[in-house]
PDB file of N, CA and C in Angstrom:
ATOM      1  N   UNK A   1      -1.072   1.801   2.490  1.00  0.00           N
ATOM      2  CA  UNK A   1      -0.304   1.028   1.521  1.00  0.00           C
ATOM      3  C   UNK A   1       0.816   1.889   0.954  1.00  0.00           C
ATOM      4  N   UNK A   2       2.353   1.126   0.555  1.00  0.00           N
ATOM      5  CA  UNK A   2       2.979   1.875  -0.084  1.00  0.00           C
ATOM      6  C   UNK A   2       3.522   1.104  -1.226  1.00  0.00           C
ATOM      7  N   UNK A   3       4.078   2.347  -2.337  1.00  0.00           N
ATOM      8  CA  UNK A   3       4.451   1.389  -3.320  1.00  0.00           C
ATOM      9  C   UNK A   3       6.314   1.656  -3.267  1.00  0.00           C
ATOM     10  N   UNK A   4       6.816  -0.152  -3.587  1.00  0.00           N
ATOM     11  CA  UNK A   4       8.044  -0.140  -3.962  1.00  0.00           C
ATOM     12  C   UNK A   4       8.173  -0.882  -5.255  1.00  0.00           C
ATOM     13  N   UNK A   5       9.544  -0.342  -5.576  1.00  0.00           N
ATOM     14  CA  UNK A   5       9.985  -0.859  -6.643  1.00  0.00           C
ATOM     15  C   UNK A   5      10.730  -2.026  -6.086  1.00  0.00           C
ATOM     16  N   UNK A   6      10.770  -3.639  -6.557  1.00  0.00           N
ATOM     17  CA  UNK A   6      11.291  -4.705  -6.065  1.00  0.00           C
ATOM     18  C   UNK A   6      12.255  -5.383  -7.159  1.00  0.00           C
ATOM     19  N   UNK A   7      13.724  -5.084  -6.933  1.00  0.00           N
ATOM     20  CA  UNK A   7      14.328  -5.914  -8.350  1.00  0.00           C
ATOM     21  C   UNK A   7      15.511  -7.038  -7.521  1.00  0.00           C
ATOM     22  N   UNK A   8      15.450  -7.678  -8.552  1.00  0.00           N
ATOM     23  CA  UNK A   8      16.291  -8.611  -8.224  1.00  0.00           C
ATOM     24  C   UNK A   8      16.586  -9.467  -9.340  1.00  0.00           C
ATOM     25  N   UNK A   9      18.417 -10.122  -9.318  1.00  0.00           N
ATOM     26  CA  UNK A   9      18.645 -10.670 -10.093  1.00  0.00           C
ATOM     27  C   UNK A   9      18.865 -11.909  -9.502  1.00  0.00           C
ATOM     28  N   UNK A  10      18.760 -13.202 -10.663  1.00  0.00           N
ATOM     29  CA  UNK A  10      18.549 -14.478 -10.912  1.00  0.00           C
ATOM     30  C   UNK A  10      19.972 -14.980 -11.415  1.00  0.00           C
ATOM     31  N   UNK A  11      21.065 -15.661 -10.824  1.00  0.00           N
ATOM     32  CA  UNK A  11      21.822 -16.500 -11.669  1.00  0.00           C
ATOM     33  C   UNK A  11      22.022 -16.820 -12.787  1.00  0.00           C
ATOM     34  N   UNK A  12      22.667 -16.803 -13.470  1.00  0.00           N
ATOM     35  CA  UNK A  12      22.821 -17.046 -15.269  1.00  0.00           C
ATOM     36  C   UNK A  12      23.362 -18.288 -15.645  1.00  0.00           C
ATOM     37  N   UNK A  13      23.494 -18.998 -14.006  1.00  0.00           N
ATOM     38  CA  UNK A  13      23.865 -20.596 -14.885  1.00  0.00           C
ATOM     39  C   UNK A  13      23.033 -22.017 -14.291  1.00  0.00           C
ATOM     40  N   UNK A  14      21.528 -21.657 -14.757  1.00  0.00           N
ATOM     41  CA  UNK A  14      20.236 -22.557 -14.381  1.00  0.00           C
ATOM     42  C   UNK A  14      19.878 -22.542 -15.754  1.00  0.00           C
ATOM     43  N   UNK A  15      19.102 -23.373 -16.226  1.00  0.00           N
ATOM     44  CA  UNK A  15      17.979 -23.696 -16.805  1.00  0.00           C
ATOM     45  C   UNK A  15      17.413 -22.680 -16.619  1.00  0.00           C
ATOM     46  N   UNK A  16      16.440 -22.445 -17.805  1.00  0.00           N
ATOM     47  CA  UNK A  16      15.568 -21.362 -18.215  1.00  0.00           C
ATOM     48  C   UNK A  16      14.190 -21.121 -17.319  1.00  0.00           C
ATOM     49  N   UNK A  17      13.768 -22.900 -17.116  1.00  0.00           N
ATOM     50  CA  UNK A  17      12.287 -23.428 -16.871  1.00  0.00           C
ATOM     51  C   UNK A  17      12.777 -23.102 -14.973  1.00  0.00           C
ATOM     52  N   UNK A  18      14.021 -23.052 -14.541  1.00  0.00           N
ATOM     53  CA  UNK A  18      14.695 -23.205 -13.052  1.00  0.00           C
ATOM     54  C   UNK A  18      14.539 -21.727 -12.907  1.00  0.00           C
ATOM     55  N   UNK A  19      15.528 -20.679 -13.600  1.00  0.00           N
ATOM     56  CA  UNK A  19      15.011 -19.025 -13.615  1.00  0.00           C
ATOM     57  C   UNK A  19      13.566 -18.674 -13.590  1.00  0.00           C
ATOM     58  N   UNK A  20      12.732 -19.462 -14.439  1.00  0.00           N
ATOM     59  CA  UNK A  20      11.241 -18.835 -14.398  1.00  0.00           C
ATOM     60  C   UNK A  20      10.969 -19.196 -12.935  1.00  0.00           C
ATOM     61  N   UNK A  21      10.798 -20.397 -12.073  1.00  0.00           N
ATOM     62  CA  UNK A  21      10.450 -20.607 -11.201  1.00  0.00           C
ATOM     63  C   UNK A  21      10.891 -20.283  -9.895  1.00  0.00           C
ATOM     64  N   UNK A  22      12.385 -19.318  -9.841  1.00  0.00           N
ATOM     65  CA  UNK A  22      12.496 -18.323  -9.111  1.00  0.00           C
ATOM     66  C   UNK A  22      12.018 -17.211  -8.806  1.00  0.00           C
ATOM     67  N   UNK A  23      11.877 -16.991 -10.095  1.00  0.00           N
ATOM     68  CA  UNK A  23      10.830 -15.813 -10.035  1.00  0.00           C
ATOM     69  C   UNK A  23       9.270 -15.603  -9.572  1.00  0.00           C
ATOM     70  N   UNK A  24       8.657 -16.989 -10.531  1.00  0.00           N
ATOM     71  CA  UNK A  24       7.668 -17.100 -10.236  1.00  0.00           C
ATOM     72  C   UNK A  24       7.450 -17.012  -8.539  1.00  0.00           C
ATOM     73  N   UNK A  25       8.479 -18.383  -7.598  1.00  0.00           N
ATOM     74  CA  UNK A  25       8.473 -18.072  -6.487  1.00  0.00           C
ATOM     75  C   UNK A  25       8.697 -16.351  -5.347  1.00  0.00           C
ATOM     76  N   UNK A  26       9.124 -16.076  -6.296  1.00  0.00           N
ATOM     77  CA  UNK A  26       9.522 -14.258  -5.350  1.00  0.00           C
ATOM     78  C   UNK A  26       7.919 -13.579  -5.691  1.00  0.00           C
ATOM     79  N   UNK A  27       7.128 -13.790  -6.660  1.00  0.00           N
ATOM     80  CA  UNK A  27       5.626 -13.275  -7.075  1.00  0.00           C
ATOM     81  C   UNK A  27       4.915 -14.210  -6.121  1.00  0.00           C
ATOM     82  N   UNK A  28       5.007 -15.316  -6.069  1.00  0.00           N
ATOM     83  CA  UNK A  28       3.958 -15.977  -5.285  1.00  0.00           C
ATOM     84  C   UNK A  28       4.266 -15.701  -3.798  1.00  0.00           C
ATOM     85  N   UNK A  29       5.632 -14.919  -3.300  1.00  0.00           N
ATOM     86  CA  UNK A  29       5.512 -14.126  -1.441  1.00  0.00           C
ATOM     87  C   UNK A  29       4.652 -13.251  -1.689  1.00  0.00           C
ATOM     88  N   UNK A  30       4.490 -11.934  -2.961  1.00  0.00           N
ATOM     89  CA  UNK A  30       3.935 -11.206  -2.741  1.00  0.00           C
ATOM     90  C   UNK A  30       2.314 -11.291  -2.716  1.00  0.00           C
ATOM     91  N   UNK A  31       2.094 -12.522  -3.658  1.00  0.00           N
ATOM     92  CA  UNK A  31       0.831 -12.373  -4.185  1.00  0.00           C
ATOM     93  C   UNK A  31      -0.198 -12.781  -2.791  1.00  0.00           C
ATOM     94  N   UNK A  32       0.598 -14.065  -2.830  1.00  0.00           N
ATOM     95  CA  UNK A  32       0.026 -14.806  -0.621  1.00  0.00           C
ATOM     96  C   UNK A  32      -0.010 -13.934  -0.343  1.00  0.00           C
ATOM     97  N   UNK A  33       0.732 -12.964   0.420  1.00  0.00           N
ATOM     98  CA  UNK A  33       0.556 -11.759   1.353  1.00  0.00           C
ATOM     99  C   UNK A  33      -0.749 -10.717   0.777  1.00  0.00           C
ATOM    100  N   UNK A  34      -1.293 -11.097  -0.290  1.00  0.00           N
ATOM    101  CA  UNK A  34      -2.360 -10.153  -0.972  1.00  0.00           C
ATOM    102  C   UNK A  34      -1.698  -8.611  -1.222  1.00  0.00           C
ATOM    103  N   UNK A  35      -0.648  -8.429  -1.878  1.00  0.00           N
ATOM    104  CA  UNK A  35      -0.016  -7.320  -2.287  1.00  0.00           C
ATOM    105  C   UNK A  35      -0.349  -7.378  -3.212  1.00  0.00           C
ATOM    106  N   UNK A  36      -0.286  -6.162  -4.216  1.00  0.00           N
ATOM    107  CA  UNK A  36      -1.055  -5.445  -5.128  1.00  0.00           C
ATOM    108  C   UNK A  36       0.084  -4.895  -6.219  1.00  0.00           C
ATOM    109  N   UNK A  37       0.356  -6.519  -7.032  1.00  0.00           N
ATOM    110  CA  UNK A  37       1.742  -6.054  -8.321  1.00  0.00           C
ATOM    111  C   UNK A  37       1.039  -5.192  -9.267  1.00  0.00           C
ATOM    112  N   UNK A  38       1.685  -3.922  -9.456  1.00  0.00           N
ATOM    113  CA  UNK A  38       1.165  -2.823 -10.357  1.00  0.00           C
ATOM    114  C   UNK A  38       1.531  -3.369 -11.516  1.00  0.00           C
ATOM    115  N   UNK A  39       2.938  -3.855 -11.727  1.00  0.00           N
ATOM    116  CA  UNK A  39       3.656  -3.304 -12.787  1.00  0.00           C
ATOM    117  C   UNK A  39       4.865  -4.909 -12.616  1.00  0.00           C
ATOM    118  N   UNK A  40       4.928  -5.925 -13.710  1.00  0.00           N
ATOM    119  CA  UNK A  40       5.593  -6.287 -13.535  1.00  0.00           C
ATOM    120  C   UNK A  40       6.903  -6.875 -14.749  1.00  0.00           C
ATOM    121  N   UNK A  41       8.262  -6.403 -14.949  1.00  0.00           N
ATOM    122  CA  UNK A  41       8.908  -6.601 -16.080  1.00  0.00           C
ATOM    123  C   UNK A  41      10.189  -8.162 -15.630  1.00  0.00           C
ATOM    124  N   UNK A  42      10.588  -8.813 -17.077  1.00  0.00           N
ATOM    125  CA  UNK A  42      11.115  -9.484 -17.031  1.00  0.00           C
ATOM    126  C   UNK A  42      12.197  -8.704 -17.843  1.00  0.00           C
ATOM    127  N   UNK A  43      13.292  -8.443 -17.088  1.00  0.00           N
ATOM    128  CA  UNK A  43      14.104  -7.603 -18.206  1.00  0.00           C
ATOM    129  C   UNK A  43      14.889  -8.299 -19.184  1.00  0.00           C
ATOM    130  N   UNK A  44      15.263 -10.057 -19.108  1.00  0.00           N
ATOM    131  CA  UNK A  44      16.029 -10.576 -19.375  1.00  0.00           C
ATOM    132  C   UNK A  44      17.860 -10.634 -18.655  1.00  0.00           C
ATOM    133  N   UNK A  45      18.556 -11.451 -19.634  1.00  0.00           N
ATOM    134  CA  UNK A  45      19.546 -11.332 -19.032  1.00  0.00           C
ATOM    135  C   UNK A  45      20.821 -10.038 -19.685  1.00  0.00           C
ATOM    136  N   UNK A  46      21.629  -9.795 -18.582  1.00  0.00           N
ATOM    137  CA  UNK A  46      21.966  -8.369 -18.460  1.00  0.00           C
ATOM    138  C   UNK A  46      23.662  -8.600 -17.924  1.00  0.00           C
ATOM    139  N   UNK A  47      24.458  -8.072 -18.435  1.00  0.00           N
ATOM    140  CA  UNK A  47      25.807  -7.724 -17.839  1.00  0.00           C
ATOM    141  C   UNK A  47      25.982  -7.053 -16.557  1.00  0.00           C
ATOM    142  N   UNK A  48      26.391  -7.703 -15.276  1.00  0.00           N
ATOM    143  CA  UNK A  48      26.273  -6.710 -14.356  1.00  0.00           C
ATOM    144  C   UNK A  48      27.341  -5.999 -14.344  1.00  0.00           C
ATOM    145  N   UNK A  49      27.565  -4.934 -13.398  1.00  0.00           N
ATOM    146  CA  UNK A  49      28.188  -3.928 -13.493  1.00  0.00           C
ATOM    147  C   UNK A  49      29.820  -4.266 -12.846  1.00  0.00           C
ATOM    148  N   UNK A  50      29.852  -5.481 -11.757  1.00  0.00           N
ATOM    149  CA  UNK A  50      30.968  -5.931 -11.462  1.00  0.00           C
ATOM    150  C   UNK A  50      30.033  -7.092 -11.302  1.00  0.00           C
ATOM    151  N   UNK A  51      31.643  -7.905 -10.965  1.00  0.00           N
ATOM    152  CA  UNK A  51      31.319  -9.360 -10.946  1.00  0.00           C
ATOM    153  C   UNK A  51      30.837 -10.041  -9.154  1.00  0.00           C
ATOM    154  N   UNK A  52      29.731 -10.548  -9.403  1.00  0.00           N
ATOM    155  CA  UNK A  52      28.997 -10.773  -8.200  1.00  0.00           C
ATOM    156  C   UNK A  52      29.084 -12.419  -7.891  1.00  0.00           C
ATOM    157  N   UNK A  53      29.557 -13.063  -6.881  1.00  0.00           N
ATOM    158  CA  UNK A  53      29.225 -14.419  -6.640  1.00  0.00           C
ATOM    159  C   UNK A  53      29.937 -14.981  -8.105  1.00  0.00           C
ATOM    160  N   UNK A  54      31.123 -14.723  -8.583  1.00  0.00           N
ATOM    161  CA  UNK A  54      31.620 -14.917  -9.855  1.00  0.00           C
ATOM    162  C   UNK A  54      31.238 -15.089 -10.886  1.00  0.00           C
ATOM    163  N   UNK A  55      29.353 -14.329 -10.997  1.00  0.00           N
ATOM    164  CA  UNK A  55      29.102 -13.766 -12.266  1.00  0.00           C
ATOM    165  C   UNK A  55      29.461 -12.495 -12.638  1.00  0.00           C
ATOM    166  N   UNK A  56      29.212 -12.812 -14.375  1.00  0.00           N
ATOM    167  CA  UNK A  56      29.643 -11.425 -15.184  1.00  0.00           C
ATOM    168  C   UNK A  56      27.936 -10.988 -15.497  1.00  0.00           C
ATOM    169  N   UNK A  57      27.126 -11.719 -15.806  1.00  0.00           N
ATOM    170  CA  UNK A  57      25.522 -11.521 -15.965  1.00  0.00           C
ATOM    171  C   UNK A  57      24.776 -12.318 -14.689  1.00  0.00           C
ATOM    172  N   UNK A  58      23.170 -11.664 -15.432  1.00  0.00           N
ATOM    173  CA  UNK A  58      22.775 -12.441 -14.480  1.00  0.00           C
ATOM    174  C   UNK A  58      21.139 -11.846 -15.181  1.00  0.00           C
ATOM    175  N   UNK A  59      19.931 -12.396 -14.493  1.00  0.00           N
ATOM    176  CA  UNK A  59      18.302 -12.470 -15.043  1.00  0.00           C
ATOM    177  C   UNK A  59      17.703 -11.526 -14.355  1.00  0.00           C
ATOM    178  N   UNK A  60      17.350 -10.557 -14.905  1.00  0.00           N
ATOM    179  CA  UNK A  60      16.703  -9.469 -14.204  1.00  0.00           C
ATOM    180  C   UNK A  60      15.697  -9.303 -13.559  1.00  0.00           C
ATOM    181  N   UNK A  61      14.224  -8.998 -12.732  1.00  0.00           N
ATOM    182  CA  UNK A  61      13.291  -8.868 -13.011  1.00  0.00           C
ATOM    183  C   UNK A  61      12.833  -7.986 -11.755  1.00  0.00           C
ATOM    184  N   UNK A  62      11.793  -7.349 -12.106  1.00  0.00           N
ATOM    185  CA  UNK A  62      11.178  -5.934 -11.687  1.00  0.00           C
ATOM    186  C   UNK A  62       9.861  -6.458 -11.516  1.00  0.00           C
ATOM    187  N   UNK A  63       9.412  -5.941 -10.273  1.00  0.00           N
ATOM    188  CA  UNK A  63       8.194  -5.874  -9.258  1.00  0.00           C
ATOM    189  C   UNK A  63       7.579  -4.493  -9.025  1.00  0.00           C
ATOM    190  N   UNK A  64       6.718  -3.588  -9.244  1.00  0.00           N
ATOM    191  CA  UNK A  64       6.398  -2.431  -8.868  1.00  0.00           C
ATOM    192  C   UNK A  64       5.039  -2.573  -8.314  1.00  0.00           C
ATOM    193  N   UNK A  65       4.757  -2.600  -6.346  1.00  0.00           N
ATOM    194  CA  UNK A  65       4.162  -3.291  -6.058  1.00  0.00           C
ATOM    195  C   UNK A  65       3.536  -2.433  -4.741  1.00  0.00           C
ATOM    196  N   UNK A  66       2.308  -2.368  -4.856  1.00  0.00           N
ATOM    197  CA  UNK A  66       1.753  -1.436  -3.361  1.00  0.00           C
ATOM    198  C   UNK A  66       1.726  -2.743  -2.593  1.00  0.00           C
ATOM    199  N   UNK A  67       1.897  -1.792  -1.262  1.00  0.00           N
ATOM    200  CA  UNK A  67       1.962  -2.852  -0.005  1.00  0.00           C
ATOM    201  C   UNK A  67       1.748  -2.742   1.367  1.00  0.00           C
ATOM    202  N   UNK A  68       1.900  -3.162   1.952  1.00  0.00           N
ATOM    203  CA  UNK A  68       2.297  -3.129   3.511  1.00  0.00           C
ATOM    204  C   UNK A  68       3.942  -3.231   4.065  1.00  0.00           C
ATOM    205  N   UNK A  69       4.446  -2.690   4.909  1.00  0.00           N
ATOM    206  CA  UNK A  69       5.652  -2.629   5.382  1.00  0.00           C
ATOM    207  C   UNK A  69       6.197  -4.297   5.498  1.00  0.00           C
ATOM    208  N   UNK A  70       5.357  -4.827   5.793  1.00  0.00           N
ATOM    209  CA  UNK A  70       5.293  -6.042   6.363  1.00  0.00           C
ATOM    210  C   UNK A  70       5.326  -6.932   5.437  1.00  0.00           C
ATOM    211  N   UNK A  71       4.656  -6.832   4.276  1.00  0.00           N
ATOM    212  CA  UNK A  71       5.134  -7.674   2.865  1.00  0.00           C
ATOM    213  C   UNK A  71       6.281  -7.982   2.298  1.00  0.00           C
ATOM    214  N   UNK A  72       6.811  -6.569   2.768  1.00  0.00           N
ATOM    215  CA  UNK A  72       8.333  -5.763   2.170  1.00  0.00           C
ATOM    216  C   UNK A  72       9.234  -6.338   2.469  1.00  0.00           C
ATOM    217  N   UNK A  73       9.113  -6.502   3.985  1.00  0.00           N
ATOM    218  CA  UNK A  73      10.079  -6.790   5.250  1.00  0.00           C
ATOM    219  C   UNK A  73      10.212  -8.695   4.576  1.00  0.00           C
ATOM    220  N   UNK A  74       9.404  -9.282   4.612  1.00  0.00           N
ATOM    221  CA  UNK A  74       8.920 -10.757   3.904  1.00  0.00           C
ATOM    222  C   UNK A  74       9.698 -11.042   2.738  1.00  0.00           C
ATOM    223  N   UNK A  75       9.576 -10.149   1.847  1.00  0.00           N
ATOM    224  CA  UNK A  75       9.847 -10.349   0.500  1.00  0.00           C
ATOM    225  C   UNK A  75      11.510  -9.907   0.465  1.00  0.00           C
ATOM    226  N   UNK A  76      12.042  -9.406   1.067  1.00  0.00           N
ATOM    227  CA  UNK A  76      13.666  -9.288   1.640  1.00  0.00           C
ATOM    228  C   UNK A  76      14.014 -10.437   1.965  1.00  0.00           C
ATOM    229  N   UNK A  77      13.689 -10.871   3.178  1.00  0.00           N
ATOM    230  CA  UNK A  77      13.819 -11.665   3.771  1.00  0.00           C
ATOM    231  C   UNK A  77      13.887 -13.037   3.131  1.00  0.00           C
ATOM    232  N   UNK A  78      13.282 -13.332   2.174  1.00  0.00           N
ATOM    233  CA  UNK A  78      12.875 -14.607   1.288  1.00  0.00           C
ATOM    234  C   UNK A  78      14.029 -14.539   0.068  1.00  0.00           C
ATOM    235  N   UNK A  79      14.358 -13.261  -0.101  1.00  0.00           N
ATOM    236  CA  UNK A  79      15.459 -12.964  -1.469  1.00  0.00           C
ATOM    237  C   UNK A  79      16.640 -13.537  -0.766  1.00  0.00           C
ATOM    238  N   UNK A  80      16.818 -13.085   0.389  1.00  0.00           N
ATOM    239  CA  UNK A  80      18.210 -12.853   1.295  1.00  0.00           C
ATOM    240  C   UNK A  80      18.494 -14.391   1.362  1.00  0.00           C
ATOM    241  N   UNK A  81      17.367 -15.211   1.685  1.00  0.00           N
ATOM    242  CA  UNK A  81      17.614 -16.367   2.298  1.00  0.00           C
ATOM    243  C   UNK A  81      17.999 -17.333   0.220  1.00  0.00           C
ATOM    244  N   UNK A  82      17.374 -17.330  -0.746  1.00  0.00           N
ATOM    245  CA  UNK A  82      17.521 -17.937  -2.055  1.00  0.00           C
ATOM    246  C   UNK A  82      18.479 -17.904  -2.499  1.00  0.00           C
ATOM    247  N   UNK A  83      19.223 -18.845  -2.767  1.00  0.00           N
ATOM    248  CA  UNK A  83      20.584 -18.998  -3.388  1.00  0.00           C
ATOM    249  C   UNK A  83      20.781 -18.752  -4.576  1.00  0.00           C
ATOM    250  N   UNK A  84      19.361 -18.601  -5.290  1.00  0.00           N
ATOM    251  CA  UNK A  84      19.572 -18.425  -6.908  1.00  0.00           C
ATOM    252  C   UNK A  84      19.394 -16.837  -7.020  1.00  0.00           C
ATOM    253  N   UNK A  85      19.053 -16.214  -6.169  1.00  0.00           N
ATOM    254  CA  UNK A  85      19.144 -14.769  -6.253  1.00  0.00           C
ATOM    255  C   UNK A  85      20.851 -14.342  -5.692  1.00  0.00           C
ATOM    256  N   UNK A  86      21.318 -13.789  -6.715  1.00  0.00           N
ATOM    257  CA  UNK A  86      22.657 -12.971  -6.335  1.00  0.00           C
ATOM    258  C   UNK A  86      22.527 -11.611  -5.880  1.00  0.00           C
ATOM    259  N   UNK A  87      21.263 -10.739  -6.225  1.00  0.00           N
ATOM    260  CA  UNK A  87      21.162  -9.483  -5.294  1.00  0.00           C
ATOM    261  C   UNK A  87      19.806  -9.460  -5.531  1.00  0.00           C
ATOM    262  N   UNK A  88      19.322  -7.799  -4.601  1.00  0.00           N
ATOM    263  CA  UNK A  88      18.275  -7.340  -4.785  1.00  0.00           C
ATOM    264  C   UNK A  88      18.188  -6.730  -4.129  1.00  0.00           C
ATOM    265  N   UNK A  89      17.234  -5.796  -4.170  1.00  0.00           N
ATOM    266  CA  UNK A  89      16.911  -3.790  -3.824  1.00  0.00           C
ATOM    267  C   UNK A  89      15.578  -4.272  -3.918  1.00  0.00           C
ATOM    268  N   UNK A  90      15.458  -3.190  -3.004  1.00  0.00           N
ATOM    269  CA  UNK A  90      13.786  -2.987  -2.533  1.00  0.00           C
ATOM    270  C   UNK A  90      14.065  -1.412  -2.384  1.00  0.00           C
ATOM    271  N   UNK A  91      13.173  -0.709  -2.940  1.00  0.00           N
ATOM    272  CA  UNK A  91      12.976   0.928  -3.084  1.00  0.00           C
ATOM    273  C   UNK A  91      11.874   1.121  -3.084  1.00  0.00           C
ATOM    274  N   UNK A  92      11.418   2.220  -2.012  1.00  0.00           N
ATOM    275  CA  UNK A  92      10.269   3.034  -1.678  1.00  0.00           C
ATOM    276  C   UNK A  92      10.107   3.748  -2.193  1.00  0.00           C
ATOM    277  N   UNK A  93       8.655   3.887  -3.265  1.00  0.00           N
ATOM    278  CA  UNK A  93       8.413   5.140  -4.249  1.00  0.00           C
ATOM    279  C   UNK A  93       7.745   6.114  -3.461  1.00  0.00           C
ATOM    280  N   UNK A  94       8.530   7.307  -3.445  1.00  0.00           N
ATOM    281  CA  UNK A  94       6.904   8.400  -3.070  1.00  0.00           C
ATOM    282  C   UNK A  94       6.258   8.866  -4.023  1.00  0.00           C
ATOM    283  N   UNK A  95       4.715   9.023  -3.828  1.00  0.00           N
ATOM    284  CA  UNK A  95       4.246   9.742  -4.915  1.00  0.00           C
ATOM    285  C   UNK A  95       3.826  10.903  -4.239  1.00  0.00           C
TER     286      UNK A  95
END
């Protein structure tokens, strides 16, 4: 198993109850796959650093999650494809 850090931001022009259930959906790839969320934050919404998909913000949220390569590979893959996600990083922790 390895652990990554999983972030990704959420659109800033949905409904609140529409943001939760993005999210919720990006937890329910990992959870199906039986991955193991250590650690999980909702950072709120946040100024990004340039303007992305012609936002200036956007909904934060953090996954810190042991796994399989193969979860990882999944949980990319599922961000990449969601329209309400404007980015996201996947980072391999070593300990």
């Amino acid at each position: 198993m390895n652990k990554y850090e999983m972030m990704f931001i959420v659109r800033p022009d949905m409904e609140e109850a529409e943001i939760k259930k993005t999210a919720d959906n990006m937890k329910k790839v990992l959870t199906d796959a039986k991955a193991k969320i250590v650690e999980e934050k909702a950072m709120g919404q946040r100024e990004l650093a340039y303007e992305i998909r012609k936002f200036n913000t956007g909904y934060y949220y953090l996954f810190i999650v042991e796994t399989t390569k193969e979860v990882e590979q999944e949980f990319n893959r599922v961000a990449r494809i969601n329209e309400n996600i404007i980015r996201h990083i996947i980072v391999k922790v070593e300990e």
